[in-house]
Every structure is written in structure tokens, then in C-alpha cells.
C-alpha atoms as a PDB file:
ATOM      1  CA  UNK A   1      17.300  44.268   7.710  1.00  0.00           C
ATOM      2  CA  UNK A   2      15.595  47.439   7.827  1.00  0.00           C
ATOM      3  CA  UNK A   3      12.885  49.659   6.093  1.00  0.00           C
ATOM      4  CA  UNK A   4      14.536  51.486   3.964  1.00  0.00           C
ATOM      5  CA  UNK A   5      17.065  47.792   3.272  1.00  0.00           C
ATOM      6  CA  UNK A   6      14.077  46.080   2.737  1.00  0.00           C
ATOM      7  CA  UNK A   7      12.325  48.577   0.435  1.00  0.00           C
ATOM      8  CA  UNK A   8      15.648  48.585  -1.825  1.00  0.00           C
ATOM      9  CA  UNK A   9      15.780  44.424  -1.955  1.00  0.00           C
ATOM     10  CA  UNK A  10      12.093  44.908  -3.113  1.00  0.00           C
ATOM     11  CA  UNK A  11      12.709  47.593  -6.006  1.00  0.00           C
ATOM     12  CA  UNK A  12      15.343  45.321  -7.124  1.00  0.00           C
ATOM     13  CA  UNK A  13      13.531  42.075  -7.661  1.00  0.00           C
ATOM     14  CA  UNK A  14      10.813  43.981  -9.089  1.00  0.00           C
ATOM     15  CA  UNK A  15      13.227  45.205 -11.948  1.00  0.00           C
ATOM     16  CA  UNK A  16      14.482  41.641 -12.603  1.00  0.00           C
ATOM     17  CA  UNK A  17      10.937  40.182 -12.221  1.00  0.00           C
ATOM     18  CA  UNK A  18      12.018  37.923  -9.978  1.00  0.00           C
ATOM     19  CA  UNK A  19       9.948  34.163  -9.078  1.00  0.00           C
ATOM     20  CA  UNK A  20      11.905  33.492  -6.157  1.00  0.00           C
ATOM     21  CA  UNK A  21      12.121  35.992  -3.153  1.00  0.00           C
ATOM     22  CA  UNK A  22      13.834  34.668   0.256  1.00  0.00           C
ATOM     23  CA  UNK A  23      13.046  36.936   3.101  1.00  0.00           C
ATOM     24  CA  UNK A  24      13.764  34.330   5.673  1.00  0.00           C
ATOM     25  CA  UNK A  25      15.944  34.986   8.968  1.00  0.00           C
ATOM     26  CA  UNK A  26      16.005  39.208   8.143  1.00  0.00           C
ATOM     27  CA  UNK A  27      14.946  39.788  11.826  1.00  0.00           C
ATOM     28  CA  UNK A  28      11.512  41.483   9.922  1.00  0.00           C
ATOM     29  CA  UNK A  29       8.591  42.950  12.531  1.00  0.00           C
ATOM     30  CA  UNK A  30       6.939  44.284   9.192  1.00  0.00           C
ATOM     31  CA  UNK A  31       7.088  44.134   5.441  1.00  0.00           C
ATOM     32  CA  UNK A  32       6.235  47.227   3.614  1.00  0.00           C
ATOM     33  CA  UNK A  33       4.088  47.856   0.891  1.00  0.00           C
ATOM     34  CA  UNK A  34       6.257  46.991  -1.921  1.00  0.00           C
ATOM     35  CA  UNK A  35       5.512  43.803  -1.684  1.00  0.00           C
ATOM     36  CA  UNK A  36       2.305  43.542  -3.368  1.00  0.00           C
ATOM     37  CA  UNK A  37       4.283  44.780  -6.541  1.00  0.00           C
ATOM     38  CA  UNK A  38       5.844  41.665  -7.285  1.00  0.00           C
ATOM     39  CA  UNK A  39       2.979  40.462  -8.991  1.00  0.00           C
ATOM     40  CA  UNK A  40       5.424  37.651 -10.816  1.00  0.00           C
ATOM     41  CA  UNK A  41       6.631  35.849  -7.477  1.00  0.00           C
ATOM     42  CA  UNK A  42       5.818  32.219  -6.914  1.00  0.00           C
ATOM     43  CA  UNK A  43       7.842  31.116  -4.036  1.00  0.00           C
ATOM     44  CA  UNK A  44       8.345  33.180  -1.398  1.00  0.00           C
ATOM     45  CA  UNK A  45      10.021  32.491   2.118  1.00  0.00           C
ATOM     46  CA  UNK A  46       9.517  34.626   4.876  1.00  0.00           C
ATOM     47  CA  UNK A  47      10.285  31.804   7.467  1.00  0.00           C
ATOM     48  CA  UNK A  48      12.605  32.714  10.767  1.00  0.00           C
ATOM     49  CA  UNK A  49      11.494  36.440  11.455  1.00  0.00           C
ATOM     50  CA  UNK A  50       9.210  37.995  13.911  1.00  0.00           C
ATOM     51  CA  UNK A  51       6.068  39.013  12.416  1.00  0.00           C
ATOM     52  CA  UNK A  52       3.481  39.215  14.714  1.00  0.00           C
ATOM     53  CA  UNK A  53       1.168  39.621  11.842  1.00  0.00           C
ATOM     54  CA  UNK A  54       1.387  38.192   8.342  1.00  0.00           C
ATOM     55  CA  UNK A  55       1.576  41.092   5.379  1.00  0.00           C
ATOM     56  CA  UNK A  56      -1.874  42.240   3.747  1.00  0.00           C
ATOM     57  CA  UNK A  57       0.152  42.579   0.948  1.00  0.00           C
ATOM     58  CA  UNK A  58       0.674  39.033   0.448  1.00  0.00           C
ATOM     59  CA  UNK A  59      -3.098  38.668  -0.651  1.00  0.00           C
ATOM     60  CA  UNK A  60      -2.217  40.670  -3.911  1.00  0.00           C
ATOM     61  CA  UNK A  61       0.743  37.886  -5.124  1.00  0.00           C
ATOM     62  CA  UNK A  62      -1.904  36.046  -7.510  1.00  0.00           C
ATOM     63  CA  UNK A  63       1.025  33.953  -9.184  1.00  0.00           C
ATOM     64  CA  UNK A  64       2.026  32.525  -5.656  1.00  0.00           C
ATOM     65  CA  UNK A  65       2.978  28.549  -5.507  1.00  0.00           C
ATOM     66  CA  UNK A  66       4.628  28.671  -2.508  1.00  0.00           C
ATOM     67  CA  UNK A  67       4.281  30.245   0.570  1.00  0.00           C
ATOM     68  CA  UNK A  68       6.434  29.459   3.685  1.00  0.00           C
ATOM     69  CA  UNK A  69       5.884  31.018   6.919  1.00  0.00           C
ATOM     70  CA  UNK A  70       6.978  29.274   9.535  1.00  0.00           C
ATOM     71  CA  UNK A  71       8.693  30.258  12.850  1.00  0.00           C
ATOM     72  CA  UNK A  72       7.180  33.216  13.446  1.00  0.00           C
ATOM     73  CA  UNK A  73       4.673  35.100  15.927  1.00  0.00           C
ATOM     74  CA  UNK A  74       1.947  35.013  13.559  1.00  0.00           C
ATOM     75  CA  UNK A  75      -1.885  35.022  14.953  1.00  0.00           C
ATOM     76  CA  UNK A  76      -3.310  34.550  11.796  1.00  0.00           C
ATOM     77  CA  UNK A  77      -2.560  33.429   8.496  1.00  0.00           C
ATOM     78  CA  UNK A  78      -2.715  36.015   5.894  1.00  0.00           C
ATOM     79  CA  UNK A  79      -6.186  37.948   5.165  1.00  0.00           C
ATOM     80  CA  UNK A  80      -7.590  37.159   1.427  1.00  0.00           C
ATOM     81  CA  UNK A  81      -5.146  34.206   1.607  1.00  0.00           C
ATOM     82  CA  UNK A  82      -8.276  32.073  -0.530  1.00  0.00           C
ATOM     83  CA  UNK A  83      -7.310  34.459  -3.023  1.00  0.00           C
ATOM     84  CA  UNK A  84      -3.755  32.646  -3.560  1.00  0.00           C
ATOM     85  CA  UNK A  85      -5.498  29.665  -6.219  1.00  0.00           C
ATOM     86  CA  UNK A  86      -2.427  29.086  -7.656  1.00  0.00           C
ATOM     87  CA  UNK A  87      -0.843  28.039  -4.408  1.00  0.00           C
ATOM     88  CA  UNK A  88       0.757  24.441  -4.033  1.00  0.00           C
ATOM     89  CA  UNK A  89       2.989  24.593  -0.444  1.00  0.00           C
ATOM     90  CA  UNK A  90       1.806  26.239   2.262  1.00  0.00           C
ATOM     91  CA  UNK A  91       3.829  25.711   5.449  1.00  0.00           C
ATOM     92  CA  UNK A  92       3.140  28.191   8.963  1.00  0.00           C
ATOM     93  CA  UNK A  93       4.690  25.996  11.200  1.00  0.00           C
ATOM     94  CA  UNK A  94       5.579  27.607  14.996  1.00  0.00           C
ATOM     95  CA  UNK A  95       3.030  30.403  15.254  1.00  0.00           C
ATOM     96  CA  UNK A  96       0.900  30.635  17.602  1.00  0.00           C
ATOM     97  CA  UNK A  97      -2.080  30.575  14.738  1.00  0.00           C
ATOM     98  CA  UNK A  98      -5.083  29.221  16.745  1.00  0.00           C
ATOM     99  CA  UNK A  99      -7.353  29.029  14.049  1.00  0.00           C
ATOM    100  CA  UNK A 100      -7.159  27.862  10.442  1.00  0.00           C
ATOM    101  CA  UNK A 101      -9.558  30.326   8.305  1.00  0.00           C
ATOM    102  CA  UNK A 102     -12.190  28.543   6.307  1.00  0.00           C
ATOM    103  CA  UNK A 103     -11.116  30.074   3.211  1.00  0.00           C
ATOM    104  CA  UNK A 104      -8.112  27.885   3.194  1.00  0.00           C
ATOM    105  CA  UNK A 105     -10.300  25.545   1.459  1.00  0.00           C
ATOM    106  CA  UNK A 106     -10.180  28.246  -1.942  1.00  0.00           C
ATOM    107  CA  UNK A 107      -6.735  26.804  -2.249  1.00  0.00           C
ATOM    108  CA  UNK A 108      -7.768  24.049  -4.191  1.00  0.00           C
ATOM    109  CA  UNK A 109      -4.155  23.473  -6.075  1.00  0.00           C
ATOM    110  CA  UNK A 110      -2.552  22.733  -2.928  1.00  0.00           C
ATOM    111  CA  UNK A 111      -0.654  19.875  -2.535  1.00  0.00           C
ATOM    112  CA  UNK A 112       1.033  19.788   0.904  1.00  0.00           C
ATOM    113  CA  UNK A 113       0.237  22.274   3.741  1.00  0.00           C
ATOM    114  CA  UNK A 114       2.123  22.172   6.981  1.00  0.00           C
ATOM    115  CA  UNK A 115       0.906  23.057  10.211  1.00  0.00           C
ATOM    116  CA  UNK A 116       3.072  21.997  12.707  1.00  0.00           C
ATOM    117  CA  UNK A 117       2.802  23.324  16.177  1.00  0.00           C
ATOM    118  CA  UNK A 118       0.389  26.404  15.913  1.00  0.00           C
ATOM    119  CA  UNK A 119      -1.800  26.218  18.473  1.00  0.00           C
ATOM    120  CA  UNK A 120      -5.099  24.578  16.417  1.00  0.00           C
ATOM    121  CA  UNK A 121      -8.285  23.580  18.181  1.00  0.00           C
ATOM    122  CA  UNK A 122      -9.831  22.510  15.094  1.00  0.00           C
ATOM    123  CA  UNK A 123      -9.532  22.107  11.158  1.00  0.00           C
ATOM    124  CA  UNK A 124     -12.465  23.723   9.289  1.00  0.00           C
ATOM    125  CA  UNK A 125     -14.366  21.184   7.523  1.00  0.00           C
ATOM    126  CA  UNK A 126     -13.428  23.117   3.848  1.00  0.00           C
ATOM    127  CA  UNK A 127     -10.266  21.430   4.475  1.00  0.00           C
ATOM    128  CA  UNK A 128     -12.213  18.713   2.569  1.00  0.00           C
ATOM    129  CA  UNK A 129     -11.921  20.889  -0.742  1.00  0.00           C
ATOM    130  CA  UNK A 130      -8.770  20.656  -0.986  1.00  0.00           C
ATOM    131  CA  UNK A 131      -8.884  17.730  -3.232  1.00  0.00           C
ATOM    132  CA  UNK A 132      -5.140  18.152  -5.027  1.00  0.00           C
ATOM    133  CA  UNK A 133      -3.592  17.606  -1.203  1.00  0.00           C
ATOM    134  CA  UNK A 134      -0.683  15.177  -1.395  1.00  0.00           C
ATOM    135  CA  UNK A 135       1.230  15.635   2.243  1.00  0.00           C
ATOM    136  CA  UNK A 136      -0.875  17.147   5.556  1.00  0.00           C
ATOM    137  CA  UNK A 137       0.766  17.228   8.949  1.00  0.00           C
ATOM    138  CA  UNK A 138      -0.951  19.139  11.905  1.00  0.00           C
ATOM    139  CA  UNK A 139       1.592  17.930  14.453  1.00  0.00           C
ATOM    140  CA  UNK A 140       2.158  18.935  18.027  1.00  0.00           C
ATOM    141  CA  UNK A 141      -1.644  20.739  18.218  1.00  0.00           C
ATOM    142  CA  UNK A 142      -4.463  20.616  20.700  1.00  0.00           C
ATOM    143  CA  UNK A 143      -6.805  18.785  17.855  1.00  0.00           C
ATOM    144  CA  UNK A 144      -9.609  16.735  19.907  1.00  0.00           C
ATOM    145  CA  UNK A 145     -11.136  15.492  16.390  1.00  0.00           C
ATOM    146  CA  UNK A 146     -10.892  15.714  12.762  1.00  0.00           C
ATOM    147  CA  UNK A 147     -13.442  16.841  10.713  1.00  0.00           C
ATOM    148  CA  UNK A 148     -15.134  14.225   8.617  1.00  0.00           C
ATOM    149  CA  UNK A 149     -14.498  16.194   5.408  1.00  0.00           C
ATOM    150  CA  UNK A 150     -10.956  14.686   5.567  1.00  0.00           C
ATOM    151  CA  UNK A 151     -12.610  11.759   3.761  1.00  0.00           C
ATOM    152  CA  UNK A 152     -13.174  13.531   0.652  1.00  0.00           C
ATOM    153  CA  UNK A 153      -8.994  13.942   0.238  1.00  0.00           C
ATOM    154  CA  UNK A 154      -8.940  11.407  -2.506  1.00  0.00           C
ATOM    155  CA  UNK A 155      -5.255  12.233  -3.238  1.00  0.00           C
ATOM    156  CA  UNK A 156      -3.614  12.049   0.377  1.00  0.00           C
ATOM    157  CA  UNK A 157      -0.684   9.767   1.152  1.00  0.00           C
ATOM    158  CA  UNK A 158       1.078  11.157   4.081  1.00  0.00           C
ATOM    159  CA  UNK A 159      -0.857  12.377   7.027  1.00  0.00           C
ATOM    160  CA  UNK A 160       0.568  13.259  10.747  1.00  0.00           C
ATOM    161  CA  UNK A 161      -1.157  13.983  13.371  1.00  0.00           C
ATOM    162  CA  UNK A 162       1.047  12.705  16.154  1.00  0.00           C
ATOM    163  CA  UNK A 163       0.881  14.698  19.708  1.00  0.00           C
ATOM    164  CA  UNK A 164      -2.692  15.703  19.591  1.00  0.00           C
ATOM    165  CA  UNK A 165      -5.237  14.440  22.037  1.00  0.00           C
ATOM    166  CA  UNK A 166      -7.478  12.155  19.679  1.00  0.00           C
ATOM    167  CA  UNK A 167      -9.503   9.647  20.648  1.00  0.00           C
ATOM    168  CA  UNK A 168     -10.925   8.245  17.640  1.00  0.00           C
ATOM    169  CA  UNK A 169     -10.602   9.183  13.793  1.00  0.00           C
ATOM    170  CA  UNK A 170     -13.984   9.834  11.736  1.00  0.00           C
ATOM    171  CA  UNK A 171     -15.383   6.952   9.606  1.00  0.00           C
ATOM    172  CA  UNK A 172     -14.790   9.293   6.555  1.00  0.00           C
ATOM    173  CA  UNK A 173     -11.107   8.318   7.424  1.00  0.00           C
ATOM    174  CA  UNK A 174     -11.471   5.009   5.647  1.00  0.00           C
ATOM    175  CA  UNK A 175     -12.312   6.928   2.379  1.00  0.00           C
ATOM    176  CA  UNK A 176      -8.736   8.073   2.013  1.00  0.00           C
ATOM    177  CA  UNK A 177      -7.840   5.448  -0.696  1.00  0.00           C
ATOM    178  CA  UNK A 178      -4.421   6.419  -1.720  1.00  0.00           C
ATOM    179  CA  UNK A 179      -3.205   6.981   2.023  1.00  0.00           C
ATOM    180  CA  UNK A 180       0.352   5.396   2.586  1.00  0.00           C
ATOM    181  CA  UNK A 181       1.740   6.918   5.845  1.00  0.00           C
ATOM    182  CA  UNK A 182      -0.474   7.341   8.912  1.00  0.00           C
ATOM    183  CA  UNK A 183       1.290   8.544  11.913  1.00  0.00           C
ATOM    184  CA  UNK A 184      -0.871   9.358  15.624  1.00  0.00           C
ATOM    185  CA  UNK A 185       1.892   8.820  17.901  1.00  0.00           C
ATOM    186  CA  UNK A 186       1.245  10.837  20.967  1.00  0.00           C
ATOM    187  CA  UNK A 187      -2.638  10.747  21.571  1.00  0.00           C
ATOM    188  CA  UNK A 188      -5.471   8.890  23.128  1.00  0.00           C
ATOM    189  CA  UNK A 189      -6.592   5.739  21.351  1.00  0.00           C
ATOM    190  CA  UNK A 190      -7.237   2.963  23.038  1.00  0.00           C
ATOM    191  CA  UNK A 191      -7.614   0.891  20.022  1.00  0.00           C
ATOM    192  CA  UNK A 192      -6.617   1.015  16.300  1.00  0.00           C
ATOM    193  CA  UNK A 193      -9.493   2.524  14.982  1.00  0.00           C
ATOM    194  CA  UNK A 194     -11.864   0.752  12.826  1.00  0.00           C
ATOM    195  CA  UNK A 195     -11.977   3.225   9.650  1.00  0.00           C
ATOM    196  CA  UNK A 196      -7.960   2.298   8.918  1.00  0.00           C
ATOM    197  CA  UNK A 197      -8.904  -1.190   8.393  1.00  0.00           C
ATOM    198  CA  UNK A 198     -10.367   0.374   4.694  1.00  0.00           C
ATOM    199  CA  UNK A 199      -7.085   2.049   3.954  1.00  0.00           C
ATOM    200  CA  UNK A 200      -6.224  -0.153   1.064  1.00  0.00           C
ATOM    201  CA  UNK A 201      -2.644   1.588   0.432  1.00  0.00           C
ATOM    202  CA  UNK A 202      -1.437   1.992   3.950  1.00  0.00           C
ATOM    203  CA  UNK A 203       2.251   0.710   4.623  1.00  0.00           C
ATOM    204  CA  UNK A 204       3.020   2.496   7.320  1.00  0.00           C
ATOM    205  CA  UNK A 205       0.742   3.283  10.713  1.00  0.00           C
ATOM    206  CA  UNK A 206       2.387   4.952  13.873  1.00  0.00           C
ATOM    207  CA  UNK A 207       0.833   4.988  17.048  1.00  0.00           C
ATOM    208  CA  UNK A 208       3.333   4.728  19.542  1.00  0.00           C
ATOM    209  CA  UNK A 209       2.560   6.623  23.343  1.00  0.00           C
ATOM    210  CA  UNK A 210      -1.515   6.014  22.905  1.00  0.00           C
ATOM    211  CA  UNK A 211      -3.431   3.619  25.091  1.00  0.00           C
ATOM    212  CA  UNK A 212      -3.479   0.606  22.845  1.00  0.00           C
ATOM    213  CA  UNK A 213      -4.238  -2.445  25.034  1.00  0.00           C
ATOM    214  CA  UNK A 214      -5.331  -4.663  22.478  1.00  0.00           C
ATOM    215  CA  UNK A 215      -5.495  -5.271  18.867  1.00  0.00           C
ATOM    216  CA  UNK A 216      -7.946  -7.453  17.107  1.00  0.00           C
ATOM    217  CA  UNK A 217      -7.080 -10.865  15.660  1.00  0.00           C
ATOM    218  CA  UNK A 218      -7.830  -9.857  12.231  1.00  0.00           C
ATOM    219  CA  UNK A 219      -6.031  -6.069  12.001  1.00  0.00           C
ATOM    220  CA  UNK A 220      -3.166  -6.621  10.390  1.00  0.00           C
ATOM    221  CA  UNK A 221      -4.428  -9.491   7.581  1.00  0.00           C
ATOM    222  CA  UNK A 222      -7.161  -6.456   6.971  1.00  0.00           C
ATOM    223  CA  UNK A 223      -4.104  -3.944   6.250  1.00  0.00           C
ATOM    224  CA  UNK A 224      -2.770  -5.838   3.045  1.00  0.00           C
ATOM    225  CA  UNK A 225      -0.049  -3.405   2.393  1.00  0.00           C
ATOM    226  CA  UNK A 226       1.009  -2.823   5.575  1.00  0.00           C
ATOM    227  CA  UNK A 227       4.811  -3.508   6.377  1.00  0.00           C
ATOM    228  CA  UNK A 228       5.360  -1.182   9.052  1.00  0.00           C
ATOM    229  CA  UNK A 229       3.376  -0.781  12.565  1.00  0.00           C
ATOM    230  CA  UNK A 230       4.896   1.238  15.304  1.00  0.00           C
ATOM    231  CA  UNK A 231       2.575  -0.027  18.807  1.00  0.00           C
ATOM    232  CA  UNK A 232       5.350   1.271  21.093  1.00  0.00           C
ATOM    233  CA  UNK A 233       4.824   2.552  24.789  1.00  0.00           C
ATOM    234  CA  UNK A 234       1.038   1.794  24.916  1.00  0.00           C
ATOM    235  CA  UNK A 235      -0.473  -0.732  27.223  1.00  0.00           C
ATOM    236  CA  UNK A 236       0.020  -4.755  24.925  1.00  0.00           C
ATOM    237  CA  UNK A 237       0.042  -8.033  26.948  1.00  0.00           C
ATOM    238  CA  UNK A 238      -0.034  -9.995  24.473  1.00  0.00           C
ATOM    239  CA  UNK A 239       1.717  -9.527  20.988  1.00  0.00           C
ATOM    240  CA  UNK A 240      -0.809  -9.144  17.439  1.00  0.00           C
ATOM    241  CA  UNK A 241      -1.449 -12.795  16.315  1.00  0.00           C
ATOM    242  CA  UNK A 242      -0.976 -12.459  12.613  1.00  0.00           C
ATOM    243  CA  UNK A 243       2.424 -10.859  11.401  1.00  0.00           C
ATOM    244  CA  UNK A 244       2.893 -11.780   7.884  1.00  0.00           C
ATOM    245  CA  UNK A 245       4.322  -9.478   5.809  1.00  0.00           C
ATOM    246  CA  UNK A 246       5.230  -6.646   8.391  1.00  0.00           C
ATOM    247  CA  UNK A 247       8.891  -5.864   8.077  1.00  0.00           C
ATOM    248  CA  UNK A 248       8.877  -3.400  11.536  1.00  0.00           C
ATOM    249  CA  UNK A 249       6.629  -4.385  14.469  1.00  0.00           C
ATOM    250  CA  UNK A 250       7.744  -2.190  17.202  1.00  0.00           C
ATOM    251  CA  UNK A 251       5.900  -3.129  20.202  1.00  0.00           C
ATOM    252  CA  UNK A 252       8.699  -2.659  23.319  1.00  0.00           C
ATOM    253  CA  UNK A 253       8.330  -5.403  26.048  1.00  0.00           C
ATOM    254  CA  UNK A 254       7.295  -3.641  29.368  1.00  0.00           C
ATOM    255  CA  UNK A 255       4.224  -5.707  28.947  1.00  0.00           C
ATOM    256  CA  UNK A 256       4.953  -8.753  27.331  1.00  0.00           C
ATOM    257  CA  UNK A 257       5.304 -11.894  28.272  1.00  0.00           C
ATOM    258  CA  UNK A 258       8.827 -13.340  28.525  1.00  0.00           C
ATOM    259  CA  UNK A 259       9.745 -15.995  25.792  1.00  0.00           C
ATOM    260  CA  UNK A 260       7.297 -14.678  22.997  1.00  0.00           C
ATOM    261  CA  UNK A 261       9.211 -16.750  19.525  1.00  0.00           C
ATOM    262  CA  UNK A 262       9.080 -14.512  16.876  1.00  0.00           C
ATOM    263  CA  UNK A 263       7.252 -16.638  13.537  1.00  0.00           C
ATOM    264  CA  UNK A 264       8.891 -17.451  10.777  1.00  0.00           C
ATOM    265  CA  UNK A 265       6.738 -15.187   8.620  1.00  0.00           C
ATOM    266  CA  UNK A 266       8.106 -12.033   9.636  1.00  0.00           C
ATOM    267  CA  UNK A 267      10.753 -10.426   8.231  1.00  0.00           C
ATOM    268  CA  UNK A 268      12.282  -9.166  11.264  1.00  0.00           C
ATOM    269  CA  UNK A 269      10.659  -7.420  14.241  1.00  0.00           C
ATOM    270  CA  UNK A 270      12.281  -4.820  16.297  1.00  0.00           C
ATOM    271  CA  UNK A 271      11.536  -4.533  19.847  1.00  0.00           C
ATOM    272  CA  UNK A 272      13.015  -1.733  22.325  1.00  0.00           C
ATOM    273  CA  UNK A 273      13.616  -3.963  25.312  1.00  0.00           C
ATOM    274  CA  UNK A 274      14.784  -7.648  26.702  1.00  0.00           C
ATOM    275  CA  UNK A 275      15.468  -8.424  23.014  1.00  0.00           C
ATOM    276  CA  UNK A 276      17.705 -11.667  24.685  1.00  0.00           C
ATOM    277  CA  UNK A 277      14.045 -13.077  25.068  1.00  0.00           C
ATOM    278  CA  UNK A 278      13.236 -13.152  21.634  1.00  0.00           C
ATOM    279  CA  UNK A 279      14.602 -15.545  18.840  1.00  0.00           C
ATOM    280  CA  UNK A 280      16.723 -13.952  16.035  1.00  0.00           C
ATOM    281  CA  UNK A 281      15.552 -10.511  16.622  1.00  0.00           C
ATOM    282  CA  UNK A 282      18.245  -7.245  15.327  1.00  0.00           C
ATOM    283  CA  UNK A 283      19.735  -4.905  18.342  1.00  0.00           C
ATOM    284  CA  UNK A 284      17.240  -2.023  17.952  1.00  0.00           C
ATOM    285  CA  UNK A 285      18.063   1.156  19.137  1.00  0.00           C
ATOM    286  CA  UNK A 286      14.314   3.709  20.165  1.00  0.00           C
ATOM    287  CA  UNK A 287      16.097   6.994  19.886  1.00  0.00           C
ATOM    288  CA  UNK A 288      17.560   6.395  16.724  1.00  0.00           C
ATOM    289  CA  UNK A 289      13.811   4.982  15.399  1.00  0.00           C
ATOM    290  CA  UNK A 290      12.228   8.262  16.828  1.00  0.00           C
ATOM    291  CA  UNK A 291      14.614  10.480  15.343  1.00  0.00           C
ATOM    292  CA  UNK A 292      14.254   8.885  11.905  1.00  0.00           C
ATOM    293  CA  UNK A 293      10.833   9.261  11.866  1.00  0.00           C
ATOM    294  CA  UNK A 294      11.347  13.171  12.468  1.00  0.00           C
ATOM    295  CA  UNK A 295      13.346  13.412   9.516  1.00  0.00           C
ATOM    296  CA  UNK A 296      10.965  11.556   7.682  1.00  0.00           C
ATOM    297  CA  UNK A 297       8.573  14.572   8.222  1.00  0.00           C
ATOM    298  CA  UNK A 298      11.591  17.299   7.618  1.00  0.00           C
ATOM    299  CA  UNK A 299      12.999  15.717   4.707  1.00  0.00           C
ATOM    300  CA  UNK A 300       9.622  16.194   3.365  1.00  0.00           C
ATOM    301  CA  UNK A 301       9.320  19.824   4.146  1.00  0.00           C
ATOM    302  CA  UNK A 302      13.189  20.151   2.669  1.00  0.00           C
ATOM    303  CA  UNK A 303      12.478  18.858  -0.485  1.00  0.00           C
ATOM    304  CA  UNK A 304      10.014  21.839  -0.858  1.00  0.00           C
ATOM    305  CA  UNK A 305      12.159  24.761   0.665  1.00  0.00           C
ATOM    306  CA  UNK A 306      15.228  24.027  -1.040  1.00  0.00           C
ATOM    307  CA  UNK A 307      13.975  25.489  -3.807  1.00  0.00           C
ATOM    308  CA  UNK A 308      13.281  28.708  -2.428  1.00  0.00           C
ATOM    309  CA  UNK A 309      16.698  29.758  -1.260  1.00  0.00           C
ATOM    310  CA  UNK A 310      17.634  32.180  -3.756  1.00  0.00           C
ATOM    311  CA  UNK A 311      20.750  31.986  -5.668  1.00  0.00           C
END
């Protein structure tokens, strides 16, 4: 699409005073100034393009709900972005972002923000003021530690941070009362870390590829709720003592002793290798475990962006 293309689509859902725009896969470098016109928009897509730099313009779409930018080239998220209040999906997964401004904590209607593979160092701490957030994932990132503001995220239930390189969560972690679905697959934890033992809500914790050698007696009979644990590819001699209630315990068996029964108590448990060894356990395949826990995260991000494909 090109200027003049674009500048026509633009005067057109200005007359109709449209509240959904798609602008996604145009092949845009740029979008021009029209765009701060369309004062009445509230989702907007401008996902699969190549903007090296997101519009100024976008700063002026007060009504905004959602915003989705991902797979880009973008350096930066949008410039007076804090001014977007009304904004409840934010997604700018794929661009090489590097930082997250610290006004993204003005957004405090937002509900689930997406970050998947843009380069971050760091969260700010006003992440913390986000207090509406539902659904956080700052996959695939270069995040060393998480800012103890998290804590104050009252409302969270789904947070990924797999394939970061994390070595310990902040006690404020344990605050996060209404947390179901913790996934850090793909760090550096040696241990399950103390502050999800006060997650009173988690059912499901991933931490497959980490350096787990151990895990306390008492771990999982802290974890009340817990029916899924995923301790895959890490470093286990000897399998978790207590297992009641966990319908998944993927462990793999590179480690383990030969032989291991599996108790009566469990459900069923699904290991990746020399099931023959173990009594009454299913035929588990990893790559189709893996790849359903992927499209856990995209179904999640679907659900959202159907709804801003224009009709």
C-alpha cells in the first residue's frame, strides 16, 4: 500500500467513524498524518509491516483499547503512549524494542500486554501500576531479573517468562494471589524458588530446561492447587516425594533411577523417556507437549486479535 492508498483508506474510515482499523501486512515504512484524525478508533492493528519507527500520531487516538504492533522493526514503542488510558491490549511482539518506557505504567486499564521477543534488558518497576493486568508474557528476552513491583499485580493469572536468563524471582512474587499459570522454561534456576510456595491459586508451573537438581520434600503439598508441574530437561535424581493431586508431572528420565513405581495418588504422570520402567504410565509424546504449550500462549493472543480484523 502506498501514500497516497493509504491516505484514501484513512479519509474513508474517518467518514464512517470507524472503531476498528486493520493496517496489518500493507508492507507500511510510514503512516501519514491522517491518522491522528480518527479520534473514534479503539482497536487498531498495524502488526506484519516494516516500521522502523512507531507513528507519533498514534499518541493522539485517546479512545484506543487496543493496540497491536507486533512483527515489526520498531525501536521504540510509541512516544506519549501513557497518554493511551483507555488502553486494554497492548501486544509489540518481534521488534527489536530494547527498552520498555516507564510511562507504560499510565496505562492503568490494561489487561494483557505482550512482549514477546523484543530485545528487553529490564521491565521498569511502574510496571507495578498496572494493577487491571490479567495476562503478561515477556518471552524469549534477555531479562536477568524482575522488578519487585510485579508483586503489586493483584489481578495477574497468566505470566511467561520462559527463555530468559533468571536466576531467582523477587519475594514480591509470592504477593501475586490470583496467579494460575507460571511458566520459566528456558532459564537458570537451580531450584523452585521459594516466593511460589505463597501462590495460593497456582495450577500450573513450567520450568522445564533450568538447572533444577532438587526439589524440597514439602513443594508440592505447599502448592494446594497445583495439578500441573513441568520439571523436564533439568538435572533430578530422584523424583518429588509427594504427588497428590498433580495430574501432569513431567520430569523425563535421563536422571532417574530405573524402576521408580508411580503412587497410587497420582492421576497419571507423563514422562518423556524409558516409560517401560514405570507402572501404568500413558505413551507421552515431548514435541507434541511443547507445542501445546505454544498454543496455549497464541490462543491467548488470538482471542484478542480476532477481533480486530475488519469486516
Amino acid at each position: 500500500m502506498d501514500l497516497a492508498d493509504l491516505d484514501k483508506y484513512l479519509e474513508e474510515a474517518l467518514q464512517r467513524s470507524a472503531k476498528v482499523l486493520n493496517l496489518s501486512h500493507r508492507g507500511l515504512t510510514i503512516v501519514t498524518n491522517n491518522l491522528a484524525k480518527l479520534t473514534c478508533v479503539k482497536q487498531l492493528s498495524l502488526n506484519d509491516n516494516s516500521l522502523l519507527m512507531p507513528p507519533s500520531e498514534l499518541a493522539s487516538l485517546v479512545c484506543l483499547e487496543e493496540l497491536v504492533l507486533d512483527n515489526n522493526q520498531l525501536t521504540m514503542l510509541p512516544q506519549g503512549i501513557g497518554n493511551l488510558r483507555r488502553l486494554r491490549t497492548l501486544s509489540a511482539c518481534n521488534n527489536p524494542l530494547g527498552v520498555v518506557p516507564s510511562e507504560i505504567g499510565n496505562l492503568t486499564c490494561l489487561s494483557h500486554l505482550w512482549l514477546v521477543s523484543c530485545q528487553l534488558a529490564s521491565l521498569p518497576p511502574e510496571i507495578g501500576r498496572l494493577t487491571n493486568l490479567l495476562v503478561l508474557s515477556a518471552r524469549k528476552n534477555n531479562l536477568s531479573s524482575i522488578p519487585e513491583e510485579l508483586g503489586e499485580l493483584q489481578k495477574l493469572q497468566w505470566l511467561c517468562l520462559e527463555e530468559n536468563q533468571l536466576e531467582a524471582l523477587p519475594e514480591e512474587t509470592g504477593k501475586l494471589q490470583s496467579l494460575t499459570y507460571l511458566n520459566v522454561n528456558s532459564n537458570r534456576f537451580n531450584t523452585i524458588p521459594k516466593c511460589v510456595l505463597h501462590l495460593p491459586s497456582l495450577v500450573s508451573l513450567h520450568m522445564k530446561s533450568n538447572c533444577v537438581s532438587r526439589v524440597p520434600d514439602d513443594t508440592i503439598l505447599d502448592l494446594s492447587q497445583l495439578s500441573r508441574l513441568d520439571l523436564r530437561e533439568n538435572y533430578l535424581h530422584h523424583r518429588p516425594p509427594h504427588w497428590k493431586g498433580l495430574e501432569y508431572i513431567l520430569l523425563g528420565q535421563e536422571d532417574l533411577g530405573e524402576g521408580v513405581p508411580t503412587p497410587e495418588a497420582t492421576t497419571y504422570v507423563i514422562s518423556s523417556h524409558k516409560a517401560s520402567t514405570l507402572a501404568s504410565v500413558p505413551e507421552f509424546n515431548e514435541e507434541e507437549e511443547d507445542e501445546d504449550e505454544e498454543r496455549t500462549e497464541d490462543e491467548g493472543r488470538t482471542e484478542d486479535e480476532c477481533s480486530w480484523q475488519e469486516g
